[in-house]
Protein backbone atom coordinates (compact mmCIF):
# COMPACT_ATOMS: atom_id res chain seq x y z
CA UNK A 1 -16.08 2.07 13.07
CA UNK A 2 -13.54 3.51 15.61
CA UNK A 3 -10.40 5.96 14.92
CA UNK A 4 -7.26 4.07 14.81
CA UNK A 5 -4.55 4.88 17.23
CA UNK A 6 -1.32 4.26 16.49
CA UNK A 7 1.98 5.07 16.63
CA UNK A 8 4.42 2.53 14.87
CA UNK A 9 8.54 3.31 14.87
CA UNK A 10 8.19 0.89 11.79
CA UNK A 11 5.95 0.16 9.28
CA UNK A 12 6.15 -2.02 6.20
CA UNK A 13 3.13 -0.86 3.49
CA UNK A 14 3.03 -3.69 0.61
CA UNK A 15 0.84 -3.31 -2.54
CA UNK A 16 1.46 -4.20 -6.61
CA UNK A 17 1.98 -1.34 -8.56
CA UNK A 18 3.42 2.25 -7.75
CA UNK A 19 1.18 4.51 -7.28
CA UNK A 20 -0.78 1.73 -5.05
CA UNK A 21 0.01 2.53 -2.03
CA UNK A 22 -0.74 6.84 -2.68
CA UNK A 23 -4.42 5.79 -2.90
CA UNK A 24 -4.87 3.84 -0.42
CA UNK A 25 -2.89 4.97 2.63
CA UNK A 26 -0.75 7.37 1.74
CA UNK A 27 -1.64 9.96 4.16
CA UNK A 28 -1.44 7.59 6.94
CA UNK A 29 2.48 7.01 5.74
CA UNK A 30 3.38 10.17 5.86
CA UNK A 31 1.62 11.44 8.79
CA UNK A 32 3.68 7.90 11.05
CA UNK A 33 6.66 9.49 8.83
CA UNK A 34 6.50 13.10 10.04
CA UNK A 35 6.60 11.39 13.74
CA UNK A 36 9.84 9.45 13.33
CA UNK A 37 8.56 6.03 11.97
CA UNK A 38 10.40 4.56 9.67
CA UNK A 39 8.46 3.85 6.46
CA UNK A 40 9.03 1.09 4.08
CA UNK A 41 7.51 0.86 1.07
CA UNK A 42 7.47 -2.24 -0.98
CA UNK A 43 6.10 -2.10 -4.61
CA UNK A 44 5.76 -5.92 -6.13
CA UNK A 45 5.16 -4.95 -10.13
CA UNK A 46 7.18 -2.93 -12.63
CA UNK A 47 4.00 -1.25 -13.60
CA UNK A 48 5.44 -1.34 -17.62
CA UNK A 49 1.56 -2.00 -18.68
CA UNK A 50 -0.24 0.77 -16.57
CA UNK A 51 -1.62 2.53 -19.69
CA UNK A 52 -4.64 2.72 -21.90
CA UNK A 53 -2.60 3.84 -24.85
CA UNK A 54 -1.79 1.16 -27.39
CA UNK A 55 1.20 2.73 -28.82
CA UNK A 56 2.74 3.08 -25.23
CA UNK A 57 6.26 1.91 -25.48
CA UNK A 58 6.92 -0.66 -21.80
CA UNK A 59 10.40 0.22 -21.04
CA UNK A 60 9.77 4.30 -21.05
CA UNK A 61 6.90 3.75 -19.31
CA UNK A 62 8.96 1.16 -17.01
CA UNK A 63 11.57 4.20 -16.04
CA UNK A 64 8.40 6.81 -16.00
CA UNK A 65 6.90 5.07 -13.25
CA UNK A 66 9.82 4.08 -11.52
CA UNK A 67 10.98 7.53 -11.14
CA UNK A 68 7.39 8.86 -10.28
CA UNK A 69 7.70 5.94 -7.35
CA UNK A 70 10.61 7.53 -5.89
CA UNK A 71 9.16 11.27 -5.94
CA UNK A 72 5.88 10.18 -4.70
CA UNK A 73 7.59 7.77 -1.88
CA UNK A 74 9.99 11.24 -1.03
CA UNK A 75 6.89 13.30 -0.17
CA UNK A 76 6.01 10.57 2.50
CA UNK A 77 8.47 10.42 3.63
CA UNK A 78 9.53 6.78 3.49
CA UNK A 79 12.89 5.33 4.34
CA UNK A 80 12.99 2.76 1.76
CA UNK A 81 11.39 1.74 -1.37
CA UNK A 82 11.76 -1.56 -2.43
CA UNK A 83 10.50 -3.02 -6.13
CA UNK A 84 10.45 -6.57 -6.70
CA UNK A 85 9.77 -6.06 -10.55
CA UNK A 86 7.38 -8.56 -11.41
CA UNK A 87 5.39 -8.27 -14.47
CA UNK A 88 2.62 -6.01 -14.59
CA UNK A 89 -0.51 -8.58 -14.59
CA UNK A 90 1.95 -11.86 -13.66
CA UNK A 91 1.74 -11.48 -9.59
CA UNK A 92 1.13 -14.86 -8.63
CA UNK A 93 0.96 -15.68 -4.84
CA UNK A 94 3.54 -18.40 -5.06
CA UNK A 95 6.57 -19.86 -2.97
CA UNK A 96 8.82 -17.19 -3.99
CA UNK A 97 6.90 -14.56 -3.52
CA UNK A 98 6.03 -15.42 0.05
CA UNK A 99 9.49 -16.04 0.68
CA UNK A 100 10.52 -12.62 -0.48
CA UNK A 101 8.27 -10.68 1.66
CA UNK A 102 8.72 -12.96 4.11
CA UNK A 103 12.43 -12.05 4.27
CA UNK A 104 11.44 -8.23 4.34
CA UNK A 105 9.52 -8.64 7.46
CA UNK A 106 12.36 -9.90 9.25
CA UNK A 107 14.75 -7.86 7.80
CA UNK A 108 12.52 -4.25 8.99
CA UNK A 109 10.71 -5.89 11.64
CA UNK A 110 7.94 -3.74 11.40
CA UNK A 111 4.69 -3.82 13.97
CA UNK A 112 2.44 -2.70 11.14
CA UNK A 113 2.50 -4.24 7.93
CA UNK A 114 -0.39 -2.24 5.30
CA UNK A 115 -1.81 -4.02 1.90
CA UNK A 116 -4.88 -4.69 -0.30
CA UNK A 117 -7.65 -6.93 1.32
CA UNK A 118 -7.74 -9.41 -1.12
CA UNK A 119 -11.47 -10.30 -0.04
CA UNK A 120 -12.95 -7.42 -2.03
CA UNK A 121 -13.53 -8.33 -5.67
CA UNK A 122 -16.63 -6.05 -6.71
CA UNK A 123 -17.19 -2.41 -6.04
CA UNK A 124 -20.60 -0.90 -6.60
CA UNK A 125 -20.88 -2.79 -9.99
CA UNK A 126 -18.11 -0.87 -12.16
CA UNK A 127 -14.98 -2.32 -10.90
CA UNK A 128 -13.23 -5.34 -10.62
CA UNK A 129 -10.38 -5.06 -8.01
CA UNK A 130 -7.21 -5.50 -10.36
CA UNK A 131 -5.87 -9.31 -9.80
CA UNK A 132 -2.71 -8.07 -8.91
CA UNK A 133 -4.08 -6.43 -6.07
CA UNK A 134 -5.50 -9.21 -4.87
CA UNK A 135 -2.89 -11.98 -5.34
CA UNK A 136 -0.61 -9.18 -3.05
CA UNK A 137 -3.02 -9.26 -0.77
CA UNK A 138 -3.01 -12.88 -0.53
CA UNK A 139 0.67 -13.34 -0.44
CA UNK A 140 1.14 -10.53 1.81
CA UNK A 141 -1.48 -12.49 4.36
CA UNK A 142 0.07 -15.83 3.87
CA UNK A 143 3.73 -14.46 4.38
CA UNK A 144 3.27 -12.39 7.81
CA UNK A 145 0.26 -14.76 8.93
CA UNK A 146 1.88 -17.13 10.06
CA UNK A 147 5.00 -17.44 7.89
CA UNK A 148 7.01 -14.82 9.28
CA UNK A 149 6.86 -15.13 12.57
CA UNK A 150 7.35 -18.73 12.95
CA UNK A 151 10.94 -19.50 12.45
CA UNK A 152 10.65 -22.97 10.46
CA UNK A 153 9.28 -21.58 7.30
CA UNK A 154 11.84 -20.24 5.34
CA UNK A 155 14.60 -20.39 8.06
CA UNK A 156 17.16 -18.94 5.35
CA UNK A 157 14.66 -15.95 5.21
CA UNK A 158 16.71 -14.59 9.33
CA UNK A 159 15.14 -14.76 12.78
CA UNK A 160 11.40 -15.05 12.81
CA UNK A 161 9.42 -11.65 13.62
CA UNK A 162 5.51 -11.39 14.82
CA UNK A 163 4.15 -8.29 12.76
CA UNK A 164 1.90 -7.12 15.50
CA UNK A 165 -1.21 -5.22 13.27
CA UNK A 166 -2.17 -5.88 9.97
CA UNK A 167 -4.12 -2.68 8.09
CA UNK A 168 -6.36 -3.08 4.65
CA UNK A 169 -7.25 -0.92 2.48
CA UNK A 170 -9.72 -1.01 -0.69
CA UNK A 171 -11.61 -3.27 1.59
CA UNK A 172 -15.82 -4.13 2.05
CA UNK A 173 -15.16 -4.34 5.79
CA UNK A 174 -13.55 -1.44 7.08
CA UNK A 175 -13.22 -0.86 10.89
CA UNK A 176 -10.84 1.59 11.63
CA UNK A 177 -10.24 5.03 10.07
CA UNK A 178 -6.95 6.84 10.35
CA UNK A 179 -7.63 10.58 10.96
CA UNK A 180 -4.95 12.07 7.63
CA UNK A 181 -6.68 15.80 8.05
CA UNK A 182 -2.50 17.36 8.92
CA UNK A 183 -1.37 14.91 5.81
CA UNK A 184 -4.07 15.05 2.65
CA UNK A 185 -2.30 17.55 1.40
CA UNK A 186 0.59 15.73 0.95
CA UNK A 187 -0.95 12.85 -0.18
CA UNK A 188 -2.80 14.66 -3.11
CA UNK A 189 0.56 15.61 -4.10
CA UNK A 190 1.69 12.38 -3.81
CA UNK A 191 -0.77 10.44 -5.82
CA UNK A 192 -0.51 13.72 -8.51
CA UNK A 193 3.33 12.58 -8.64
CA UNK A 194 2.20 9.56 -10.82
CA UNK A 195 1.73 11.17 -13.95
CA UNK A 196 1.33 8.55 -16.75
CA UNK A 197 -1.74 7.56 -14.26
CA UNK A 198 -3.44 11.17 -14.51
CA UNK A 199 -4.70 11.29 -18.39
CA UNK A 200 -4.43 14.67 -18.49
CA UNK A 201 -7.36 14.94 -15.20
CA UNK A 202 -4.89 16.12 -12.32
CA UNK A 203 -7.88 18.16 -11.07
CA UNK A 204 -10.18 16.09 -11.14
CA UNK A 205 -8.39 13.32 -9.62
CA UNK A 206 -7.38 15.77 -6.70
CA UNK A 207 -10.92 16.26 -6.28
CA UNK A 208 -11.21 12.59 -5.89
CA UNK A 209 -8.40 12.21 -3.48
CA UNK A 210 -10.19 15.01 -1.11
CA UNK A 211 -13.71 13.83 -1.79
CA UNK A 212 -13.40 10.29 -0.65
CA UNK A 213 -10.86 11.00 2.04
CA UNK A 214 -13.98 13.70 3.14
CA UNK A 215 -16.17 9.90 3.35
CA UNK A 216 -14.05 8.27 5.16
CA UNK A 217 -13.69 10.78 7.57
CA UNK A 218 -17.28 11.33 8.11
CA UNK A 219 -18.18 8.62 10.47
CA UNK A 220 -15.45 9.16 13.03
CA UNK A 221 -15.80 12.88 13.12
CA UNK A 222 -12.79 13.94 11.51
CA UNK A 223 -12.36 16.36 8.23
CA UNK A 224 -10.02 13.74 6.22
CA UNK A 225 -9.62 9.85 6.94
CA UNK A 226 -8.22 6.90 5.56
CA UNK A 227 -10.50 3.43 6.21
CA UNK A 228 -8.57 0.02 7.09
CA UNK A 229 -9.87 -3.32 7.55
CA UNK A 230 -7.87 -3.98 10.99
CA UNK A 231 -6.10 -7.57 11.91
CA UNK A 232 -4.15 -7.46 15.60
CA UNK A 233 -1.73 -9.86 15.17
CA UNK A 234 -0.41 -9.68 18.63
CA UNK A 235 -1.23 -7.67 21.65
């Protein structure tokens, strides 16, 4: 394990549903933010069926989400927020899908592209990494290794661009930890911004957010971290 050191002017952060990308590396966004790189946030569901309640009406919950997306994603920081709208449980790493992200990439041109590691399926035997999760992940891999930077797939998609660094989160193999100690505050408030996700437990899911960032933290010395299975692209 090693602390990551980096310093994007772009970075693209890719995950399926809104209040993904909060969890997972949100204090790592807004930190690059806060230091002049431009953030780009790409959210590939509609998140319509993220609740427990069976009464829950989709299209509220639709709007809820999409405007606790854009108050979480202004806390970052982030320049852009982009929402492909596919179905909540329907992500499917197809053709289009590839293309689409594919046409992002060149489009931002980012050096660090952020997503789920599909790889990890089972955590500590109570949870099952959401398939959504994990068919972004896959797409995400397939469209900016190799797809976007070589310039015969999906030619109509602009001028081919080599993301330089991949970074996964929720993954079994971390190897670099981002040190978020000037940013977990902000990224409590973020992930607190998703409120039809809370059920009612903001503080206890703050507690969360501190308590694991605390772990990952721990083993390169610093008070709050975010983990990352790293990929370098290109040196």
């Amino acid at each position: 394990m090693r602390l990551l050191r980096l310093q994007p002017n772009c970075a693209m952060a890719i995950y399926a549903h809104p209040d993904d990308a909060d969890v997972a590396a949100g204090g790592l966004l807004a930190l690059w933010a806060s230091e002049g790189c431009a953030v780009h946030l790409v959210v590939v569901c509609d998140g319509a069926k993220g609740s427990h309640t069976p009464k829950a009406d989709a299209s509220s919950l639709r709007e809820a989400r999409r405007e606790e997306l854009q108050l979480a994603a202004d806390l970052l920081g982030a320049a852009t927020v982009i929402e492909l709208e596919r179905p909540d449980g329907g992500v499917v790493n197809d053709e289009e899908l590839r293309s689409t992200i594919v046409g992002l990439v060149r489009e931002h041109r980012p050096e660090v592209v952020l997503g789920p590691d599909p790889t990890a399926t089972f955590f500590g035997g109570v949870y099952v990494n959401h398939r959504d999760h994990r068919e972004t992940g896959w797409a995400l891999l397939d469209a900016v290794a190799p797809a976007a930077a070589m310039p015969l797939y999906f030619p109509e998609r602009g001028p081919a661009h080599q993301v330089r660094r991949l970074l996964l989160s929720g993954t079994h193999e971390p190897d670099v930890v981002a040190d978020v100690s000037r940013t977990i505050d902000t990224k409590a408030k973020a992930v607190l911004s998703h409120l039809s996700q809370l059920a009612g437990d903001a503080d206890a899911i703050r507690d969360v957010v501190y308590e694991r960032a605390e772990q990952a933290g721990r083993p390169v010395g610093v008070a709050f971290g975010e983990a990352f299975r790293s990929v370098e692209l290109a040196f």
